[in-house]
C-alpha atoms as a PDB file:
ATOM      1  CA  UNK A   1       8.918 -15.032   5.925  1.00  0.00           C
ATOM      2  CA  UNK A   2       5.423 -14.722   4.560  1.00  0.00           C
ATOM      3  CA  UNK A   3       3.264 -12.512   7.489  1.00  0.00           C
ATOM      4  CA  UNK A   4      -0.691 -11.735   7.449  1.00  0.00           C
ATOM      5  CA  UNK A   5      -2.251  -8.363   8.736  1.00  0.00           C
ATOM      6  CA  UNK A   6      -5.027  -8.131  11.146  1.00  0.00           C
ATOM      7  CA  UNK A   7      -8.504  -7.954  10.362  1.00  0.00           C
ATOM      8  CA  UNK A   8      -9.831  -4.003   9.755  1.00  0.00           C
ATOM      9  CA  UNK A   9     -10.605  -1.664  12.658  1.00  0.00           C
ATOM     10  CA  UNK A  10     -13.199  -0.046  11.049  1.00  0.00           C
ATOM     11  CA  UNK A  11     -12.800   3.858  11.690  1.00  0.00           C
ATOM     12  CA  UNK A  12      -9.445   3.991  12.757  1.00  0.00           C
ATOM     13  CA  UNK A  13      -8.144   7.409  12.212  1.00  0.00           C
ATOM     14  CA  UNK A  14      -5.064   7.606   9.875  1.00  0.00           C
ATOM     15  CA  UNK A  15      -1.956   9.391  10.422  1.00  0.00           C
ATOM     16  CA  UNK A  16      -0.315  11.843   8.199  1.00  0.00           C
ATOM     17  CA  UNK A  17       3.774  12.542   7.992  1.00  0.00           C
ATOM     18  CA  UNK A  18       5.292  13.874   5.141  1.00  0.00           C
ATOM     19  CA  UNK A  19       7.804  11.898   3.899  1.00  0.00           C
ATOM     20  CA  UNK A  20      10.618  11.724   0.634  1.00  0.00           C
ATOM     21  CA  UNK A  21       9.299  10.668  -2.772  1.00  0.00           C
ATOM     22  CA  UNK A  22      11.338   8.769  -5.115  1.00  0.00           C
ATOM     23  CA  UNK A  23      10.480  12.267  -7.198  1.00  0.00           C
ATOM     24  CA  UNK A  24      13.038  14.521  -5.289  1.00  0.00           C
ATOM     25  CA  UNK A  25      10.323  15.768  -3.564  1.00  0.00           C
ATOM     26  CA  UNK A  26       8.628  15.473  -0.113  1.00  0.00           C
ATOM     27  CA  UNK A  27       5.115  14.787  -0.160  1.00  0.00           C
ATOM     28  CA  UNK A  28       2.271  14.440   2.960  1.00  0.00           C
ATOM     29  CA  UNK A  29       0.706  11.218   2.670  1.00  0.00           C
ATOM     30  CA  UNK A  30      -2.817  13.172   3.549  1.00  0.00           C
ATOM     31  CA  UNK A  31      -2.344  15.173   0.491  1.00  0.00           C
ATOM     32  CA  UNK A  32      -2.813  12.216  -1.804  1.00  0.00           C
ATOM     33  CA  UNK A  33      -6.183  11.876  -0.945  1.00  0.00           C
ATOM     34  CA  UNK A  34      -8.816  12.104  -3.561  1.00  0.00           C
ATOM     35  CA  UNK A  35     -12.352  13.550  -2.150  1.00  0.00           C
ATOM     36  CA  UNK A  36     -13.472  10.059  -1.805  1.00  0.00           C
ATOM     37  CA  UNK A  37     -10.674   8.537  -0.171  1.00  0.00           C
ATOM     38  CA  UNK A  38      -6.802   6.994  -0.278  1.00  0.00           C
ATOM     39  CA  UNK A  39      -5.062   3.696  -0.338  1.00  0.00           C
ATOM     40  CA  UNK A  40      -1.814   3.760   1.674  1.00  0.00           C
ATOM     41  CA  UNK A  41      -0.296   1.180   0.470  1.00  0.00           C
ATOM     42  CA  UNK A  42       2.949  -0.616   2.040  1.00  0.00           C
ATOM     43  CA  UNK A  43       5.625  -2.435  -0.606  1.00  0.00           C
ATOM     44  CA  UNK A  44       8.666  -2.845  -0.943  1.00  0.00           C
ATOM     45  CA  UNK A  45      11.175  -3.379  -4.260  1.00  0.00           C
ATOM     46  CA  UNK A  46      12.195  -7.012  -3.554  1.00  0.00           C
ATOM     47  CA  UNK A  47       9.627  -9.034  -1.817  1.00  0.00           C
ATOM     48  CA  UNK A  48       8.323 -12.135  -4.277  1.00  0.00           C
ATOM     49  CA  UNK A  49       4.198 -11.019  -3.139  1.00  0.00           C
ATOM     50  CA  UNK A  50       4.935  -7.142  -4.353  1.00  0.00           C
ATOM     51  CA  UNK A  51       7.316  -8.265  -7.569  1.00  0.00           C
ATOM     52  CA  UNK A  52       4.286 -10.651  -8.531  1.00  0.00           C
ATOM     53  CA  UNK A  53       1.117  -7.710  -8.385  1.00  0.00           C
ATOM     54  CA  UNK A  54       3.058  -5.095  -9.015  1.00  0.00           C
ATOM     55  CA  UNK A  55       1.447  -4.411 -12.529  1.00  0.00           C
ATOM     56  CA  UNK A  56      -2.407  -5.120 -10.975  1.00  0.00           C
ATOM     57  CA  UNK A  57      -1.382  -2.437  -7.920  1.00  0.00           C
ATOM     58  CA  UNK A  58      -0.259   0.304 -10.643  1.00  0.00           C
ATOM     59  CA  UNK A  59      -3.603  -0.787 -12.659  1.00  0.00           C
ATOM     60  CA  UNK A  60      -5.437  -0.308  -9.256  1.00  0.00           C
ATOM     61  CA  UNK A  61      -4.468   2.842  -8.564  1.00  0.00           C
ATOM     62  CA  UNK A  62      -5.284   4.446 -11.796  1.00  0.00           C
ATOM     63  CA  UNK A  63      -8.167   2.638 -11.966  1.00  0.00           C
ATOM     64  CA  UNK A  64      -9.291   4.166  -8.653  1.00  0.00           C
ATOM     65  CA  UNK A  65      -8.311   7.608  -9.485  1.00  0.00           C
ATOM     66  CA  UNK A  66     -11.643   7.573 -11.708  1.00  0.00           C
ATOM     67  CA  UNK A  67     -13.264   6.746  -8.268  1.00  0.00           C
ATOM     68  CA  UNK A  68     -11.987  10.062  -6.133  1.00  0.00           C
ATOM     69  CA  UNK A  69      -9.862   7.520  -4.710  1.00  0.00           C
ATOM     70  CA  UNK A  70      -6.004   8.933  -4.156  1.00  0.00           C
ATOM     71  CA  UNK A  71      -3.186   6.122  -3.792  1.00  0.00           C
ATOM     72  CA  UNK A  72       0.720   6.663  -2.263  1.00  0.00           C
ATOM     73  CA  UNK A  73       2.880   3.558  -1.526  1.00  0.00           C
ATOM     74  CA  UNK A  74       5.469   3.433   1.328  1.00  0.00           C
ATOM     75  CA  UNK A  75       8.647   1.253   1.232  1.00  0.00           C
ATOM     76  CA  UNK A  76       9.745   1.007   5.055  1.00  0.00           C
ATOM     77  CA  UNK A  77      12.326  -2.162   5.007  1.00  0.00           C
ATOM     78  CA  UNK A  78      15.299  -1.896   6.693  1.00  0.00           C
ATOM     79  CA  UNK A  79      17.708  -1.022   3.756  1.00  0.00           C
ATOM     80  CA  UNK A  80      21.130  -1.712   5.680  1.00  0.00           C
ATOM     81  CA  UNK A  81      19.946  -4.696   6.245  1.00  0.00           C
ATOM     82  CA  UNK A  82      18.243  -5.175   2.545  1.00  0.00           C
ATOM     83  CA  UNK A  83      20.069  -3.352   0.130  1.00  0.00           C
ATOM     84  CA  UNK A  84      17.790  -4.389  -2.665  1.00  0.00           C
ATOM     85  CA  UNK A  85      15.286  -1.561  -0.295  1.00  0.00           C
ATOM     86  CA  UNK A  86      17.511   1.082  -0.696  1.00  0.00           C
ATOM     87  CA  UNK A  87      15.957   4.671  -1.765  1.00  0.00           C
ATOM     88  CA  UNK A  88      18.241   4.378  -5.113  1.00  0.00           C
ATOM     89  CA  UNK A  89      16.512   0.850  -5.965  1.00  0.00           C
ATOM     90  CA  UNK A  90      13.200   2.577  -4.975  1.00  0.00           C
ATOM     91  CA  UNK A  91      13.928   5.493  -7.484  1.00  0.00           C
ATOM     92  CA  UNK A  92      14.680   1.909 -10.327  1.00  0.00           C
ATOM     93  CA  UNK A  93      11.536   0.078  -9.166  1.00  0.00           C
ATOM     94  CA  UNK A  94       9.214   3.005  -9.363  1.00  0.00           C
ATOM     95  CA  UNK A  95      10.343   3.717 -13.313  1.00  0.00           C
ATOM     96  CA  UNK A  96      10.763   0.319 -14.370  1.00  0.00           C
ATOM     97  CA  UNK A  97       7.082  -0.164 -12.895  1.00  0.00           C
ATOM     98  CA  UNK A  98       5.834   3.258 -14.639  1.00  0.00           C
ATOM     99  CA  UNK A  99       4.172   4.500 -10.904  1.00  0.00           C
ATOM    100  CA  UNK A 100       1.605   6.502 -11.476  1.00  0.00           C
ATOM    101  CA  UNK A 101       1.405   7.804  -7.066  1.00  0.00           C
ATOM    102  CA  UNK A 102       3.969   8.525  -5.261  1.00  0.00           C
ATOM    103  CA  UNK A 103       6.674   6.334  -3.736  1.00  0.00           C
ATOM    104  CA  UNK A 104       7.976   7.383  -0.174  1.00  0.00           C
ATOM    105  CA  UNK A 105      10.702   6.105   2.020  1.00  0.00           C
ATOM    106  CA  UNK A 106       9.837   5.577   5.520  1.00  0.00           C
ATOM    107  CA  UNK A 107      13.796   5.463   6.369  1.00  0.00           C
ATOM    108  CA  UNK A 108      12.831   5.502  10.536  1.00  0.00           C
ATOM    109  CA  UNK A 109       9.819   2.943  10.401  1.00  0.00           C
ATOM    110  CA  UNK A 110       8.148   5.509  12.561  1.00  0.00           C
ATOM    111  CA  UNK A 111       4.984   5.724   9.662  1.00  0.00           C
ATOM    112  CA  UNK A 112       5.158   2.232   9.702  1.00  0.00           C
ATOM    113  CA  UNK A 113       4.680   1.399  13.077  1.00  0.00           C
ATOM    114  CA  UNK A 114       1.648   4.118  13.415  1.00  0.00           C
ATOM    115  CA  UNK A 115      -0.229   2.463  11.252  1.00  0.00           C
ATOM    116  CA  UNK A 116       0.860  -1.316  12.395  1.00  0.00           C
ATOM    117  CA  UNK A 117       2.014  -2.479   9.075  1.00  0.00           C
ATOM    118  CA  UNK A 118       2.561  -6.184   9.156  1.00  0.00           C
ATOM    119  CA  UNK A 119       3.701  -7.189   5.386  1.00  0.00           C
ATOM    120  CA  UNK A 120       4.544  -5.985   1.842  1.00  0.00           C
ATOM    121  CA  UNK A 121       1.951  -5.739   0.819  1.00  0.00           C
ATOM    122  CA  UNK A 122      -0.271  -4.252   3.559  1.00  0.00           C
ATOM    123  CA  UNK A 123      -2.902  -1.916   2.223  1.00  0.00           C
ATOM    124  CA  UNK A 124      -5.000   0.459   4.381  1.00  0.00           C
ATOM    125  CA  UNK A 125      -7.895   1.821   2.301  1.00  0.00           C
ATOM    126  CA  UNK A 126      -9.256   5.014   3.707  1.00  0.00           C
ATOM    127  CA  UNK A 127     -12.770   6.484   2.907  1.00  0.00           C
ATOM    128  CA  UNK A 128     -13.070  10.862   2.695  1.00  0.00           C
ATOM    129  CA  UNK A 129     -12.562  11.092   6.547  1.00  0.00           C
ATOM    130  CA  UNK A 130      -9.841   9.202   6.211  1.00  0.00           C
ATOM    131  CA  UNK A 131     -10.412   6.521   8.656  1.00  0.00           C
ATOM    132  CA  UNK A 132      -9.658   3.079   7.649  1.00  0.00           C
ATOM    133  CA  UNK A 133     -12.439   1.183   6.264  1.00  0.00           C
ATOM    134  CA  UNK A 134     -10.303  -1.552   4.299  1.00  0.00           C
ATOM    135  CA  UNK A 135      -7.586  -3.323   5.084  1.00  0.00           C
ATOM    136  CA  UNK A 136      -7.415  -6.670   3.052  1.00  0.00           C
ATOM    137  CA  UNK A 137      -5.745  -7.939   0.185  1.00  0.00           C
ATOM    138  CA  UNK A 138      -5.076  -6.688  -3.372  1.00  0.00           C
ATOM    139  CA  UNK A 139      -6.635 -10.177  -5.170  1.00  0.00           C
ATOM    140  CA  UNK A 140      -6.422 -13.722  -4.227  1.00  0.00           C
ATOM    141  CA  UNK A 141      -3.282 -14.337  -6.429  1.00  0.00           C
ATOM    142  CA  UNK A 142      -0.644 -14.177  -3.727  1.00  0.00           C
ATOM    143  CA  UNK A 143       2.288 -14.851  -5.924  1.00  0.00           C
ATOM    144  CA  UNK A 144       0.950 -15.659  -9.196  1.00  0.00           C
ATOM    145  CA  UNK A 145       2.313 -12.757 -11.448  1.00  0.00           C
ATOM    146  CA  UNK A 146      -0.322 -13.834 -14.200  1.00  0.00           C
ATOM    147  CA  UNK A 147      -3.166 -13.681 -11.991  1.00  0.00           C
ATOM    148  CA  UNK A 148      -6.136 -16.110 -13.521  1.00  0.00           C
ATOM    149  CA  UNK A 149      -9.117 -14.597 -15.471  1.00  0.00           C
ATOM    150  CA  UNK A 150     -11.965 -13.479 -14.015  1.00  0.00           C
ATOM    151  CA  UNK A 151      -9.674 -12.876 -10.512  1.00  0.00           C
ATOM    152  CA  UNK A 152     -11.657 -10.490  -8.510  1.00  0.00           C
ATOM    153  CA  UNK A 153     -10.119  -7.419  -7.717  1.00  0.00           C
ATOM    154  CA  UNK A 154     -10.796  -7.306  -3.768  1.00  0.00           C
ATOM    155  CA  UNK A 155      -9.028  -4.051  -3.047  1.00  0.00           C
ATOM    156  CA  UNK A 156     -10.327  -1.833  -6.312  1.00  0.00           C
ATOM    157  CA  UNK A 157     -14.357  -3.154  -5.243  1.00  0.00           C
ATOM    158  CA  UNK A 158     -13.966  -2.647  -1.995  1.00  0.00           C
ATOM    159  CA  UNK A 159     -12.558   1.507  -2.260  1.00  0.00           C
ATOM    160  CA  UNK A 160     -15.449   1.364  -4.844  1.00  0.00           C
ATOM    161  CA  UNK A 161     -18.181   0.820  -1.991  1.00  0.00           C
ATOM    162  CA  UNK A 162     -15.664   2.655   0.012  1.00  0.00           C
ATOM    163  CA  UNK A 163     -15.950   5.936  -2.735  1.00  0.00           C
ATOM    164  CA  UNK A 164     -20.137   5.644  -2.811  1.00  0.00           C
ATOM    165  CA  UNK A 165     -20.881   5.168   0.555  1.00  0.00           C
ATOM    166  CA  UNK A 166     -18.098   5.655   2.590  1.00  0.00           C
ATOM    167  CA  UNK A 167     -17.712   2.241   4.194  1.00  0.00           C
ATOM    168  CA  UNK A 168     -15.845  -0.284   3.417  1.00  0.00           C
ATOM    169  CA  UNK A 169     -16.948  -3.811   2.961  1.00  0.00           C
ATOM    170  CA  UNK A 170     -17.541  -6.087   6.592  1.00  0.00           C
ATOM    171  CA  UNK A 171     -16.391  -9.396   4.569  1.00  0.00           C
ATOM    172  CA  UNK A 172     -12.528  -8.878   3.924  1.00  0.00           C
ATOM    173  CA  UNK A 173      -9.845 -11.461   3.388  1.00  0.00           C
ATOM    174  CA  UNK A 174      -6.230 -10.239   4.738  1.00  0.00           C
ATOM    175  CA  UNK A 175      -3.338  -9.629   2.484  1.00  0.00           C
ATOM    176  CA  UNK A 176      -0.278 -11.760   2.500  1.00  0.00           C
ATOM    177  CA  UNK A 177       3.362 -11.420   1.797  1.00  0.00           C
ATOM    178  CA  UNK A 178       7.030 -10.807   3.258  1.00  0.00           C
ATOM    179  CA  UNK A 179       7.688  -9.391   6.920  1.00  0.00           C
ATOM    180  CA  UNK A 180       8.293  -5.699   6.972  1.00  0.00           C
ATOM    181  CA  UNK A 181      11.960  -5.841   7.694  1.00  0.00           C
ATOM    182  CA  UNK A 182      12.498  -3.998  10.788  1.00  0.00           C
ATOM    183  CA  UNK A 183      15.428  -2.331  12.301  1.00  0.00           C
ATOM    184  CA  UNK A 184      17.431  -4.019  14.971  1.00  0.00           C
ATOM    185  CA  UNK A 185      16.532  -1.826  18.451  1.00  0.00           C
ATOM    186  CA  UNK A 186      19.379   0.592  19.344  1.00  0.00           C
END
């Protein structure tokens, strides 16, 4: 089911945890931060939205490394429930996709919920304080793997203005894609 974030609250303060990368190692999401900012970015291996971008959010987030801009992506589906989510797929998807950032697993949803993720993908772009001053989508080509030319690249220009000025842009169009797939309550 296709779900849509809310609009920005400019200066919202993120939260750190340190979770497991797909690496072997554990890694604080605060210490991906470049000195000019961070994208925390929420995906996951099987939704149609991430499958499609995937290639234009690896691009991104080498592109912003020039930028001071830090990126880590967070996979925090339900994996009982969607195997193709499991940490072992994770480990696949992140070399098959050549990640360039680290790629956690939110197993308890608990970063997840902090932060109010809505979809995969759900980006939170963070200026040097890190408090949240994008939160919109990657591009405008939803599920279109190929993308068209000349597609502007809405998240990558917006942690631009984010890395020179520290604000993000007021104008921002929300991201779309899959539900994050929550765990049933105990």
């Amino acid at each position: 089911m296709a779900a849509t974030p809310p609009v920005c609250d400019f200066g919202w303060q993120a939260v750190d945890a340190v979770l497991p990368g797909v690496d072997g190692k554990s890694h604080s999401i605060f210490g991906q931060a470049g000195p000019n900012g961070l994208v925390v970015a929420f995906i996951c291996n099987h939704c149609p939205y991430v499958k499609a971008v995937i290639s234009r959010i690896v691009r991104d987030a080498d592109d912003l490394k020039a930028e001071g801009i830090g990126f880590v992506a967070i996979n925090a589906n339900d994996a009982d429930a969607y195997p193709d989510d499991s940490f072992d797929n994770m480990k696949l998807f992140a070399t098959a996709n050549a990640f360039t950032f680290p790629y956690l697993h939110d197993e308890t949803q608990a970063v997840a919920r902090a932060y109010g993720a809505v979809c995969t993908p759900d980006f939170f772009g963070l200026n040097g304080e890190l408090t949240l001053q994008y939160r919109g989508r990657l591009d405008a080509s939803r599920r279109d793997a190929a993308g068209t030319p000349g597609l502007r690249r809405d998240l990558f220009e917006a942690m631009k203005q984010v890395a020179r000025t520290g604000n993000g842009p007021r104008d921002q169009i929300a991201s779309i894609g899959c539900s994050i797939k929550w765990k049933e309550a105990a």
